[in-house]
N, C-alpha and C. Protein backbone atom coordinates (compact mmCIF):
# COMPACT_ATOMS: atom_id res chain seq x y z
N UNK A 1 0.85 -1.18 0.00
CA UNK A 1 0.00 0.00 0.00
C UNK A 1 0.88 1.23 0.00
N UNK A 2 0.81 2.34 -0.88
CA UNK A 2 1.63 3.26 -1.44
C UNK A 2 1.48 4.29 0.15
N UNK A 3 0.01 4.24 0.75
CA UNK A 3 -0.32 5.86 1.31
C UNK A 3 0.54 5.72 2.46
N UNK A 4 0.38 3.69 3.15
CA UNK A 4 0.60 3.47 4.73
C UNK A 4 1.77 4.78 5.04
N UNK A 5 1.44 5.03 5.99
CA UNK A 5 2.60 5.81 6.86
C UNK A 5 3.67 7.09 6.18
N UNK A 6 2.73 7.89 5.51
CA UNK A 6 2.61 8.81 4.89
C UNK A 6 2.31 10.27 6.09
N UNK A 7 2.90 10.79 5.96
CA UNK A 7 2.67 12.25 7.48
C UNK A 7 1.51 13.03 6.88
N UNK A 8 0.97 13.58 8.07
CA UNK A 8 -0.26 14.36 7.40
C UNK A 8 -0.29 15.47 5.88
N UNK A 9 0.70 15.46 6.01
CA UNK A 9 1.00 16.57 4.70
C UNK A 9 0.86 15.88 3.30
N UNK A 10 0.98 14.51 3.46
CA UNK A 10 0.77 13.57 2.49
C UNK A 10 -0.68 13.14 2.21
N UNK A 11 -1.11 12.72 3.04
CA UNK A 11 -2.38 11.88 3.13
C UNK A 11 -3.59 12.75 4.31
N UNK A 12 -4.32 13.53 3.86
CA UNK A 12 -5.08 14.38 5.01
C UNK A 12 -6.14 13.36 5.60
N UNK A 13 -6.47 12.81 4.69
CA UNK A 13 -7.48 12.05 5.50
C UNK A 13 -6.87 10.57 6.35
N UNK A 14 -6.67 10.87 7.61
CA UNK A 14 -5.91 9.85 8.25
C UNK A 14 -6.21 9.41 9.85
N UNK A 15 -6.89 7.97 9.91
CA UNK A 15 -7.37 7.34 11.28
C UNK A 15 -6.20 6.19 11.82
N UNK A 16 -5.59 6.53 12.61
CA UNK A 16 -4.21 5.82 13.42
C UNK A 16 -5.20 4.59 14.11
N UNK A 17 -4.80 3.36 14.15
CA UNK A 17 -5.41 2.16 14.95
C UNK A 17 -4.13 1.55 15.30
N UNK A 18 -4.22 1.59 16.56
CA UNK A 18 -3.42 0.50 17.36
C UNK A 18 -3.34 -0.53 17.57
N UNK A 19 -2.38 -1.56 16.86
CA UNK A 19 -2.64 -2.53 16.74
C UNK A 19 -2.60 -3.49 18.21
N UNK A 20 -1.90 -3.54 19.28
CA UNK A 20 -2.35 -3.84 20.32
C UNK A 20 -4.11 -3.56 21.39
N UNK A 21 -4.44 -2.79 20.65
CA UNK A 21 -6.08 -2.57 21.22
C UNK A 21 -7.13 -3.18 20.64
N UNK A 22 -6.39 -4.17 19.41
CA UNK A 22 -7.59 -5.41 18.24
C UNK A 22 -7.79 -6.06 18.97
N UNK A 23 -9.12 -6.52 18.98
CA UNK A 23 -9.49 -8.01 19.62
C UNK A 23 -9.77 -9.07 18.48
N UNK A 24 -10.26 -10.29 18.30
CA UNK A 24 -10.49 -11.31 17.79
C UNK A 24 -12.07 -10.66 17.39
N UNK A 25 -12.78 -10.02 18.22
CA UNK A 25 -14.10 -9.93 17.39
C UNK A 25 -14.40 -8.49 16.72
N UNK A 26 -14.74 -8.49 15.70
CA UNK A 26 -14.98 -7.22 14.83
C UNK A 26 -14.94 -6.09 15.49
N UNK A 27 -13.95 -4.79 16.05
CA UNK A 27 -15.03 -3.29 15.89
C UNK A 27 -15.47 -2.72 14.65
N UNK A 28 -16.66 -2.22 14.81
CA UNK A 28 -17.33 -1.58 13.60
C UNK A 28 -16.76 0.04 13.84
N UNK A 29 -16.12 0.58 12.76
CA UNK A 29 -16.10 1.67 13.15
C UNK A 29 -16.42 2.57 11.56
N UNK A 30 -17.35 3.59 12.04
CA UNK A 30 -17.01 4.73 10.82
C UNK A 30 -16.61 5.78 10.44
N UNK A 31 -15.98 6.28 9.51
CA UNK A 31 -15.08 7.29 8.92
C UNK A 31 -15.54 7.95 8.39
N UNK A 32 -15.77 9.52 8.34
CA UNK A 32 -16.20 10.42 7.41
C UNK A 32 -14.89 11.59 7.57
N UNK A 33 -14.77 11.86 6.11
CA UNK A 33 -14.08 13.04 6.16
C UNK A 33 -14.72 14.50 6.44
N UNK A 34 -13.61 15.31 7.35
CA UNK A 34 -14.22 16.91 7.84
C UNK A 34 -14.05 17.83 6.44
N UNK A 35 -13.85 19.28 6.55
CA UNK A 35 -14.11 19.58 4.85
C UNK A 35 -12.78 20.54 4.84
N UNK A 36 -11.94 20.34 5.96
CA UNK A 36 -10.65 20.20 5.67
C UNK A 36 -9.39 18.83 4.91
N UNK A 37 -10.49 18.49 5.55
CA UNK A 37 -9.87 16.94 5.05
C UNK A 37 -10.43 16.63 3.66
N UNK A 38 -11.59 17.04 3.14
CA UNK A 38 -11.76 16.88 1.65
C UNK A 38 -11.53 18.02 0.73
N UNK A 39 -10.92 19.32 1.32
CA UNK A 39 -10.11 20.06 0.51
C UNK A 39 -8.73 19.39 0.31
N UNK A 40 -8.36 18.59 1.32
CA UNK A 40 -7.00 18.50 1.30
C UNK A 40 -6.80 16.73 0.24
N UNK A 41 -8.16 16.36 0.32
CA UNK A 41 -8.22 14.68 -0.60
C UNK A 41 -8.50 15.51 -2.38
N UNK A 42 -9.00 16.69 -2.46
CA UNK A 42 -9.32 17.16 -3.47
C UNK A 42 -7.59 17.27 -4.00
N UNK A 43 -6.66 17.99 -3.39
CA UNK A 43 -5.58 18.57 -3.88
C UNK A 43 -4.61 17.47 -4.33
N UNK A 44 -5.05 16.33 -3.42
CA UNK A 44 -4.41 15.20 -3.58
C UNK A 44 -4.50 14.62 -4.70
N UNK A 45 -5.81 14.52 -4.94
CA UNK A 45 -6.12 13.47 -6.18
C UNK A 45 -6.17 14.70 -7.47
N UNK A 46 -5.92 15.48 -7.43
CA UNK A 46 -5.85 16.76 -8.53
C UNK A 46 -7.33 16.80 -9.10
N UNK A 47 -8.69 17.20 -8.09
CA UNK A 47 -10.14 17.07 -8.98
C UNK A 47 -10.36 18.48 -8.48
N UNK A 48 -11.80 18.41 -9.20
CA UNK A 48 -12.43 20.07 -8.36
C UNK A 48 -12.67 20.39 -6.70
N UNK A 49 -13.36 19.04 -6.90
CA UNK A 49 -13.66 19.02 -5.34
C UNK A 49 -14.15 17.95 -5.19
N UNK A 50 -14.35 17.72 -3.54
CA UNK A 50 -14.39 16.44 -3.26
C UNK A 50 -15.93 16.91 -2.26
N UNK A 51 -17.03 16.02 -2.47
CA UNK A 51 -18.37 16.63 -1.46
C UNK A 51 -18.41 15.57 -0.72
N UNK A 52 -18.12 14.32 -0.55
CA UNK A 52 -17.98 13.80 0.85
C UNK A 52 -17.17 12.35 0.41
N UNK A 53 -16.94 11.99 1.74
CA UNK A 53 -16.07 10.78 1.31
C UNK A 53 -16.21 9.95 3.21
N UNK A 54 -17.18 8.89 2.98
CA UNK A 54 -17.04 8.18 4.34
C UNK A 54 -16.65 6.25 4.03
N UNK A 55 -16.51 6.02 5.33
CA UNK A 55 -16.05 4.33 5.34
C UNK A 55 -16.99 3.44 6.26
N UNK A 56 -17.33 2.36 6.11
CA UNK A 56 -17.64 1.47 7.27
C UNK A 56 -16.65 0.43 7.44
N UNK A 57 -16.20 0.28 8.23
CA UNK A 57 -14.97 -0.46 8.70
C UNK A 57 -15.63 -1.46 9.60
N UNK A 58 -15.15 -2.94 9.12
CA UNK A 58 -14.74 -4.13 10.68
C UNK A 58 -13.18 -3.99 10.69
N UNK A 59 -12.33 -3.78 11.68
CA UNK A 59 -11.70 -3.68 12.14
C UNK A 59 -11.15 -5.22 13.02
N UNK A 60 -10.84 -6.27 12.78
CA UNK A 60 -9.90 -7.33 13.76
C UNK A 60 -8.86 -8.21 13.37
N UNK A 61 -8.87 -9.20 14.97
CA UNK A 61 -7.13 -9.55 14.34
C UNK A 61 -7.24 -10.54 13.59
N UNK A 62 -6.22 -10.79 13.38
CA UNK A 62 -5.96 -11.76 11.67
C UNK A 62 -4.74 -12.69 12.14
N UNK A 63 -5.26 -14.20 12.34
CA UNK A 63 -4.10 -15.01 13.03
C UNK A 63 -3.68 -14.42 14.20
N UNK A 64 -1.82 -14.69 14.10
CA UNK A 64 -1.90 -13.88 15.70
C UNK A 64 -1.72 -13.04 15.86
N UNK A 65 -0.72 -12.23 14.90
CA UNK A 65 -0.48 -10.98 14.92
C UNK A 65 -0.89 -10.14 13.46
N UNK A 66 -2.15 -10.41 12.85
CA UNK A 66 -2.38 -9.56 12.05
C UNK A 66 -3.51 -8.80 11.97
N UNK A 67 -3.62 -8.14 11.16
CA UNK A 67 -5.22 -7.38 11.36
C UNK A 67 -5.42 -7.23 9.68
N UNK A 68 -6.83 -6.88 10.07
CA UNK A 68 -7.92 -7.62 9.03
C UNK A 68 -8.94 -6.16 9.14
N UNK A 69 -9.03 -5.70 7.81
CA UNK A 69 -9.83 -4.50 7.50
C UNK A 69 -10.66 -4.70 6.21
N UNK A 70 -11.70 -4.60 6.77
CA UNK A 70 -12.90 -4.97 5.71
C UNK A 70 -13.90 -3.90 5.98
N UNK A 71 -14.68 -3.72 4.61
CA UNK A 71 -15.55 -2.72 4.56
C UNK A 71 -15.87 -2.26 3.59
N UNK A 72 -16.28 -1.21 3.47
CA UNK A 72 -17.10 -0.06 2.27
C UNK A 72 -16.07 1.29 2.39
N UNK A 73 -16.23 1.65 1.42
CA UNK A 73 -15.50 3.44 0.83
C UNK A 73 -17.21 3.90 0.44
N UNK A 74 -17.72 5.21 0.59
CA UNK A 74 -18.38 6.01 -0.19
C UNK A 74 -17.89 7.25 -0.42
N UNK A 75 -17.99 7.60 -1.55
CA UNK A 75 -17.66 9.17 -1.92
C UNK A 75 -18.36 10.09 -3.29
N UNK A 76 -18.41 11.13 -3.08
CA UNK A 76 -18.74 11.80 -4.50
C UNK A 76 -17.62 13.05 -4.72
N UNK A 77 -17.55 13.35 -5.95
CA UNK A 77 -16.40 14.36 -6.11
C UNK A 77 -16.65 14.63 -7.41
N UNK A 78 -16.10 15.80 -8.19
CA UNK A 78 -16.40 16.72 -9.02
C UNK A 78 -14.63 16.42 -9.95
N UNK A 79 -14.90 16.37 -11.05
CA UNK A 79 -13.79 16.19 -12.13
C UNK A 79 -13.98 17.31 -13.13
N UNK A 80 -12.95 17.28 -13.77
CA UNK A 80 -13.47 19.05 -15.42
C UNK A 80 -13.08 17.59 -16.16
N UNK A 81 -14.34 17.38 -16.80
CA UNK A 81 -14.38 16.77 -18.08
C UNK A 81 -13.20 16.85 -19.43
N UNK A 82 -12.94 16.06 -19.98
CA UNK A 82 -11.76 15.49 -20.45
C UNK A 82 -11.50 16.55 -22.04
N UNK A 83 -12.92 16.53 -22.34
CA UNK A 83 -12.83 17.66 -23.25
C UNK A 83 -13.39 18.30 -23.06
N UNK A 84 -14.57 18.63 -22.65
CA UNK A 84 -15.18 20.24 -22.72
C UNK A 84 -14.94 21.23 -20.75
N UNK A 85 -14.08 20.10 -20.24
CA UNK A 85 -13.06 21.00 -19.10
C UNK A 85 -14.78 21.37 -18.16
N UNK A 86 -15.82 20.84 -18.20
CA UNK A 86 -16.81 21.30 -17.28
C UNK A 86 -16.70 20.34 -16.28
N UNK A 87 -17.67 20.76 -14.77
CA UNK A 87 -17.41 19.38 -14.11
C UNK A 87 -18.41 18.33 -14.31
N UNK A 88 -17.65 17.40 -13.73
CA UNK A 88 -18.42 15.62 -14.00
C UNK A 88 -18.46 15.30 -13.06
N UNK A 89 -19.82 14.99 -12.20
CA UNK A 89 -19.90 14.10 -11.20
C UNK A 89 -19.21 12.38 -10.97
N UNK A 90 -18.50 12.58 -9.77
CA UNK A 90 -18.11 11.33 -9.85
C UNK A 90 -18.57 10.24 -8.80
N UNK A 91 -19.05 9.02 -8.54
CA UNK A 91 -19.30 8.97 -7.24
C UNK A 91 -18.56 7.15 -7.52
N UNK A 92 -17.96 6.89 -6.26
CA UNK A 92 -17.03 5.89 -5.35
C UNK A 92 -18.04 5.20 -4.58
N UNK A 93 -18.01 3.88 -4.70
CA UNK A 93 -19.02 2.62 -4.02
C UNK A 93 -17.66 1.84 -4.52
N UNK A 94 -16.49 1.50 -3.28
CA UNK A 94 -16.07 0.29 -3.09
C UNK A 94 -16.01 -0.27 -2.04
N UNK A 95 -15.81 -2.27 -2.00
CA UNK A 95 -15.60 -2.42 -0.87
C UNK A 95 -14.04 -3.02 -1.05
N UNK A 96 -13.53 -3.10 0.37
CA UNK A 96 -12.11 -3.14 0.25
C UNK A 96 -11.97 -4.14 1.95
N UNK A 97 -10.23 -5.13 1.70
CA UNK A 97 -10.27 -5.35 2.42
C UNK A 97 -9.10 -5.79 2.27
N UNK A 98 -8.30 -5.53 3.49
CA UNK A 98 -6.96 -5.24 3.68
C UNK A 98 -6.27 -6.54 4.71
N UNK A 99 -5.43 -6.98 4.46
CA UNK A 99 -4.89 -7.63 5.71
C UNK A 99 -3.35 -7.45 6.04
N UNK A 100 -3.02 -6.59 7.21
CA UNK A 100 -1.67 -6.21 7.85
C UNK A 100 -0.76 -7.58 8.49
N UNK A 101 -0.12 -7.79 8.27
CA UNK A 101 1.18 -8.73 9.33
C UNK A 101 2.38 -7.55 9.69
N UNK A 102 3.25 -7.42 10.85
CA UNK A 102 4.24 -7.44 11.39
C UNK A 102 5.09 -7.39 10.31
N UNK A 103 6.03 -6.57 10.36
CA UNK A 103 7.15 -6.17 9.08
C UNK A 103 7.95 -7.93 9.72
N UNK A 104 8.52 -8.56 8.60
CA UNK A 104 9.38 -9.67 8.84
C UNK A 104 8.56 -10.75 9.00
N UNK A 105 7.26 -10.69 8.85
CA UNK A 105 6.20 -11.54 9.09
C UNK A 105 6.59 -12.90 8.12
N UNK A 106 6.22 -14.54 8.89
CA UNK A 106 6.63 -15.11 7.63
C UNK A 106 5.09 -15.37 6.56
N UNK A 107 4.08 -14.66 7.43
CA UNK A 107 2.53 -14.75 6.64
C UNK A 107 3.13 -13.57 5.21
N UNK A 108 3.73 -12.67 5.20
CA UNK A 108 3.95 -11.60 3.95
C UNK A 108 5.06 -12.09 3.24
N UNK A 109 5.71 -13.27 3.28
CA UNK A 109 6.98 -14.14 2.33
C UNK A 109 5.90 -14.35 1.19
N UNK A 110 6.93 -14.07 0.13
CA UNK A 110 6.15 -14.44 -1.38
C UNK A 110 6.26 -15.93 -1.61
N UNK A 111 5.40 -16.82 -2.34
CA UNK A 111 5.69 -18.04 -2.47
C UNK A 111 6.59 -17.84 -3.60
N UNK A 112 7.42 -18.99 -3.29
CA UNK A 112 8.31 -19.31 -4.79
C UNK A 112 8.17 -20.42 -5.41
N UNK A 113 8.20 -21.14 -6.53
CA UNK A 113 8.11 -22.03 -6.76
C UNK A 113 9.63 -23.02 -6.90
N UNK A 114 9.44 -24.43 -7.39
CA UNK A 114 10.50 -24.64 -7.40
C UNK A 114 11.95 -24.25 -8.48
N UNK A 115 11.54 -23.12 -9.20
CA UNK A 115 12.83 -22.57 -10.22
C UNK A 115 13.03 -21.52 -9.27
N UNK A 116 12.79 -20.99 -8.57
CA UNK A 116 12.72 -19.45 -7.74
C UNK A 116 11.86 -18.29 -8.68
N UNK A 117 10.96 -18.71 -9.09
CA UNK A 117 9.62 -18.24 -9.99
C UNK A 117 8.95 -17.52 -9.13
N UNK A 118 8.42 -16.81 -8.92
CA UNK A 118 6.74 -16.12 -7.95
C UNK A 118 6.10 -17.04 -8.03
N UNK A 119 4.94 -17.32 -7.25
CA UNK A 119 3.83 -17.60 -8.01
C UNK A 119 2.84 -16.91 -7.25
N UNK A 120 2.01 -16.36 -8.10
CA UNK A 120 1.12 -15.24 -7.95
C UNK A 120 -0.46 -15.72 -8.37
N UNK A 121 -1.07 -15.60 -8.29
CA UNK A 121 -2.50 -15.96 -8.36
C UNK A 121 -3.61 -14.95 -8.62
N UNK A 122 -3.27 -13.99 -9.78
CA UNK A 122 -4.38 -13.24 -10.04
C UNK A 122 -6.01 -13.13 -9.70
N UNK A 123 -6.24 -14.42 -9.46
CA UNK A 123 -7.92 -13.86 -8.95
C UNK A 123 -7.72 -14.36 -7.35
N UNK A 124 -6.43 -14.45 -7.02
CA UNK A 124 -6.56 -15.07 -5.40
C UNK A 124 -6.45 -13.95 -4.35
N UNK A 125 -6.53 -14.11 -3.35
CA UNK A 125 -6.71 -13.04 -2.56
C UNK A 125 -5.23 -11.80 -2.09
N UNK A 126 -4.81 -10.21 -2.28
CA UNK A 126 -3.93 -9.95 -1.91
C UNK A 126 -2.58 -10.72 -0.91
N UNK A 127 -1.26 -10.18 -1.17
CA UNK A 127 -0.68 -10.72 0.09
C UNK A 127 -0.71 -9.64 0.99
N UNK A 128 -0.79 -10.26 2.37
CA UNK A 128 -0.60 -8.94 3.41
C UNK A 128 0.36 -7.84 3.48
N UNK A 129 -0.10 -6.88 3.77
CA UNK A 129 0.41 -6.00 3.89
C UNK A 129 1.58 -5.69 4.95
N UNK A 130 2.84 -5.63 4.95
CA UNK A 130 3.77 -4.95 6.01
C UNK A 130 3.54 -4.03 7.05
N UNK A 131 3.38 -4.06 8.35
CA UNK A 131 3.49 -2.88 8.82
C UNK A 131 4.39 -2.61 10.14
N UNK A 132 5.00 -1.29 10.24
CA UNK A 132 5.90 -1.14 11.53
C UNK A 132 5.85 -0.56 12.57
N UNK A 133 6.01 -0.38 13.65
CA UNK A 133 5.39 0.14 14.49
C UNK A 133 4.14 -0.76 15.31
N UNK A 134 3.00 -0.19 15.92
CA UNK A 134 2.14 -0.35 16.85
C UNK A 134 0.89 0.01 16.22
N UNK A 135 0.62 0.89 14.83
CA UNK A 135 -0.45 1.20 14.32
C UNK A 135 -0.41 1.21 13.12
N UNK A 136 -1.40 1.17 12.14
CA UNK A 136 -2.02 0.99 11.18
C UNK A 136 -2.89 2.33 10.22
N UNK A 137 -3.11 3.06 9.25
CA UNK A 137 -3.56 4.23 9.24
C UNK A 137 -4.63 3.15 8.28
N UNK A 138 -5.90 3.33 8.90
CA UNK A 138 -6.64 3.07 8.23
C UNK A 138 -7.41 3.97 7.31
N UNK A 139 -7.35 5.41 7.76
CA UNK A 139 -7.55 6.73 6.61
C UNK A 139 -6.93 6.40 5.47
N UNK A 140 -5.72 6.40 5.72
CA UNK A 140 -4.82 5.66 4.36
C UNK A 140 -5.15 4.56 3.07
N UNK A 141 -5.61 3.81 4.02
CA UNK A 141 -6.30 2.24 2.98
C UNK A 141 -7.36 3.02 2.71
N UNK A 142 -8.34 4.03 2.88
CA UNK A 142 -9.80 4.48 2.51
C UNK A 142 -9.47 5.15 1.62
N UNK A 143 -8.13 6.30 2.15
CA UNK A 143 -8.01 7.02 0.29
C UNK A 143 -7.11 6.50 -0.65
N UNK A 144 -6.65 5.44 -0.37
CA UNK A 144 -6.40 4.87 -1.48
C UNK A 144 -7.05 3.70 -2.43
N UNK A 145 -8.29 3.05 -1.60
CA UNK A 145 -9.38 2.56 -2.55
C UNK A 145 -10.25 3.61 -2.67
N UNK A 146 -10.57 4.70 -2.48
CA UNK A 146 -11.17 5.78 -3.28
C UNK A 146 -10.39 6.04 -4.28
N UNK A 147 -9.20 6.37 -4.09
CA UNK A 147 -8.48 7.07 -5.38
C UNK A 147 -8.31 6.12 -6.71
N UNK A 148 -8.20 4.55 -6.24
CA UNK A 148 -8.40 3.77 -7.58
C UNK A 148 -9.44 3.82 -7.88
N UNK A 149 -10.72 4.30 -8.03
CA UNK A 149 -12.13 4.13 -8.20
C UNK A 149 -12.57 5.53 -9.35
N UNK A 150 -10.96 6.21 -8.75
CA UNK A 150 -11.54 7.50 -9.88
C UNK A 150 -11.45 7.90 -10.95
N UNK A 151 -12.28 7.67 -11.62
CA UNK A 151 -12.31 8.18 -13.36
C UNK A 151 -11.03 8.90 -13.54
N UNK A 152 -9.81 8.13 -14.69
CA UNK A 152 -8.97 8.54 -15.00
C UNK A 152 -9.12 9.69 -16.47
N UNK A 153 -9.94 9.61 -16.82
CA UNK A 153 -10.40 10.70 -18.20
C UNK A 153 -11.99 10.60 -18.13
N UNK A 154 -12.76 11.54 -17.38
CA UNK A 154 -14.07 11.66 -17.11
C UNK A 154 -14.45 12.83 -18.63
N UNK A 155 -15.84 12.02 -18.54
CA UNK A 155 -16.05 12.66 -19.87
C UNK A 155 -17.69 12.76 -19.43
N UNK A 156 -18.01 14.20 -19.22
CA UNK A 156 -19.67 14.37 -19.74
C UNK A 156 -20.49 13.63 -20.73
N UNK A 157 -21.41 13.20 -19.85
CA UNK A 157 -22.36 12.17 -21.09
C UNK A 157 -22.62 12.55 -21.95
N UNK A 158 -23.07 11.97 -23.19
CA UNK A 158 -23.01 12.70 -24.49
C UNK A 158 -22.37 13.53 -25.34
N UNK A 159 -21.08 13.01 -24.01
CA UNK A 159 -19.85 14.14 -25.40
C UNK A 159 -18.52 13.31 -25.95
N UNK A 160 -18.51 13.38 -27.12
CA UNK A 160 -17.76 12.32 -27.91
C UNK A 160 -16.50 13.80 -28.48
N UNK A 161 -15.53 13.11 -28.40
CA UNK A 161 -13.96 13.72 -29.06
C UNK A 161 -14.05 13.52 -30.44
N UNK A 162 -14.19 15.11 -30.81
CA UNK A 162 -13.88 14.93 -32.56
C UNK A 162 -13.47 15.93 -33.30
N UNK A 163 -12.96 15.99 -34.42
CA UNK A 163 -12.37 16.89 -34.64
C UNK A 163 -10.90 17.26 -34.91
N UNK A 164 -10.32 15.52 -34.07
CA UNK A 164 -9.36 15.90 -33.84
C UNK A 164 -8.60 14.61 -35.16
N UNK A 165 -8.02 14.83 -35.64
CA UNK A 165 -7.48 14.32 -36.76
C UNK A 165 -6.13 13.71 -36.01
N UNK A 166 -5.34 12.50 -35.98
CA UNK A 166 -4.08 12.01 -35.33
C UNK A 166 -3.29 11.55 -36.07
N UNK A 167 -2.09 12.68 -36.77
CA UNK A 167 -1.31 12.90 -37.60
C UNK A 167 -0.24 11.39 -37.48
N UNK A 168 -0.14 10.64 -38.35
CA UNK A 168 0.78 9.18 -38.40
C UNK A 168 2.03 9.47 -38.89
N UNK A 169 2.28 10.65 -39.32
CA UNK A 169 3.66 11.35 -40.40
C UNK A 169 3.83 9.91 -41.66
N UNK A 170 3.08 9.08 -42.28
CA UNK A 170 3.02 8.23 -43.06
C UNK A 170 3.21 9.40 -44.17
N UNK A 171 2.80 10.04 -44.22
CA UNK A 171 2.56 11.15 -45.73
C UNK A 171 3.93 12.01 -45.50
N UNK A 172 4.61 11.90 -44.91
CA UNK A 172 5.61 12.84 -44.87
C UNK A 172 7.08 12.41 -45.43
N UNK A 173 7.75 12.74 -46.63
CA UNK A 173 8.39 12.43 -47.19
C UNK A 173 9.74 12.82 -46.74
N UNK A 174 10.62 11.99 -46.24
CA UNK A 174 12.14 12.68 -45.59
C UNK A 174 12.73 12.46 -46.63
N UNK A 175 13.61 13.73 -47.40
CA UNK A 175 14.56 13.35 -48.22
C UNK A 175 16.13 12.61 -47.62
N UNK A 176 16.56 11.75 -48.11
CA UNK A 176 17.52 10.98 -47.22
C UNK A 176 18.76 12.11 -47.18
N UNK A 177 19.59 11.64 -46.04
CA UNK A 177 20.61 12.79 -45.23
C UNK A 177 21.97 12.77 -46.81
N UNK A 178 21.97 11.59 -47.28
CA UNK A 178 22.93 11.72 -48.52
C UNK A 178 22.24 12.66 -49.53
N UNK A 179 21.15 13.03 -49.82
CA UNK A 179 20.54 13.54 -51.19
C UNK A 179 21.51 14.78 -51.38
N UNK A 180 21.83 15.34 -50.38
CA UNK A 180 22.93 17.03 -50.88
C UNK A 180 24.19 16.50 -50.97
N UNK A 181 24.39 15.36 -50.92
CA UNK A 181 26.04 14.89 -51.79
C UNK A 181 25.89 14.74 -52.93
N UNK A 182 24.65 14.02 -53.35
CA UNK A 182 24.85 13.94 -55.13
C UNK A 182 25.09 15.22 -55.66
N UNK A 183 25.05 16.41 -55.59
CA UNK A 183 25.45 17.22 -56.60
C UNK A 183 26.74 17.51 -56.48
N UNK A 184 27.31 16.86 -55.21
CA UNK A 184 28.40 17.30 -55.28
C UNK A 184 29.69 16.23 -56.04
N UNK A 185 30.63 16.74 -57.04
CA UNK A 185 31.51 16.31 -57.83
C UNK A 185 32.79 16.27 -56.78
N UNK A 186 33.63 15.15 -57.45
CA UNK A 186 35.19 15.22 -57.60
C UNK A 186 35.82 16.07 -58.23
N UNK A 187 36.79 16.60 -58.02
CA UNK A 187 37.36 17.34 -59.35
C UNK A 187 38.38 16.53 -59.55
């Protein structure tokens, strides 16, 4: 995870959990951002603005020493459309779910196979996440499954790109770098 343990100047929207205060059974907890905190998720993610952005979180431990974050992201936020630069409503419905181990953990070892290959499992579940210290920023994991959720070229409905012709230089004739020697003679 790119945001974990990022200082406020990085990541504004940010909830510290201690990982010694997890128990084995779920806390439910929820997250809404203040409208400092979604000026400061707006600047982040480079949009117009951001009009709200909350989480529902279970919060527990994972084996013996890990933790386990499951839940929902909601958000809406404002983009300038890709071509006509107006804004585009955007709105965020994910759910997400995270699992932390202990930096050195042997639960976060990559499998190898027997050539010293990866082996990775595309539809299988993440590997855990690293973490150091005593806490966890779970603000962090929220804006960063919001921020994958957001329209990378938002485009107002009903508006199609045209006009624009995409030059191949196929038609463009280079005379080769020798052509100004042929006129030139020996004497």
């Amino acid at each position: 995870m790119k945001l974990q343990g990022l200082g406020d100047m990085d990541n504004p929207f940010s909830y510290s959990v201690k990982v010694g205060n997890i128990s084995a059974n779920a806390v439910r907890v929820h997250l809404e951002a203040n409208e400092a905190e979604l000026k400061g998720l707006a600047k982040l993610w480079n949009v117009l603005n951001v009009r709200f952005l909350k989480a529902d979180l279970q919060i527990s431990r994972w084996k013996k020493d890990g933790v386990r974050i499951k839940g929902s992201v909601e958000g809406e936020l404002s983009q300038a459309c890709v071509v006509t630069l107006e804004p585009v409503l955007c709105k965020i419905n994910e759910q997400l779910e995270q699992v932390y181990v202990p930096e050195g953990s042997k639960l976060a070892r990559l499998m190898l196979d027997g050539h010293g290959e990866m082996v990775v499992d595309p539809e299988g579940p993440d590997l855990p996440e690293p973490f150091t210290g005593d806490t966890i920023d779970a603000g962090a994991l929220v804006t960063e499954f919001a921020a994958m959720a957001i329209e990378p070229y938002p485009r107002k409905p009903g508006i199609e790109f045209s006009g624009h012709v995409e030059d191949s230089g196929a038609e463009i004739i280079r005379p080769s770098p020798f052509a100004a020697l042929k006129d030139w003679k020996k004497d």
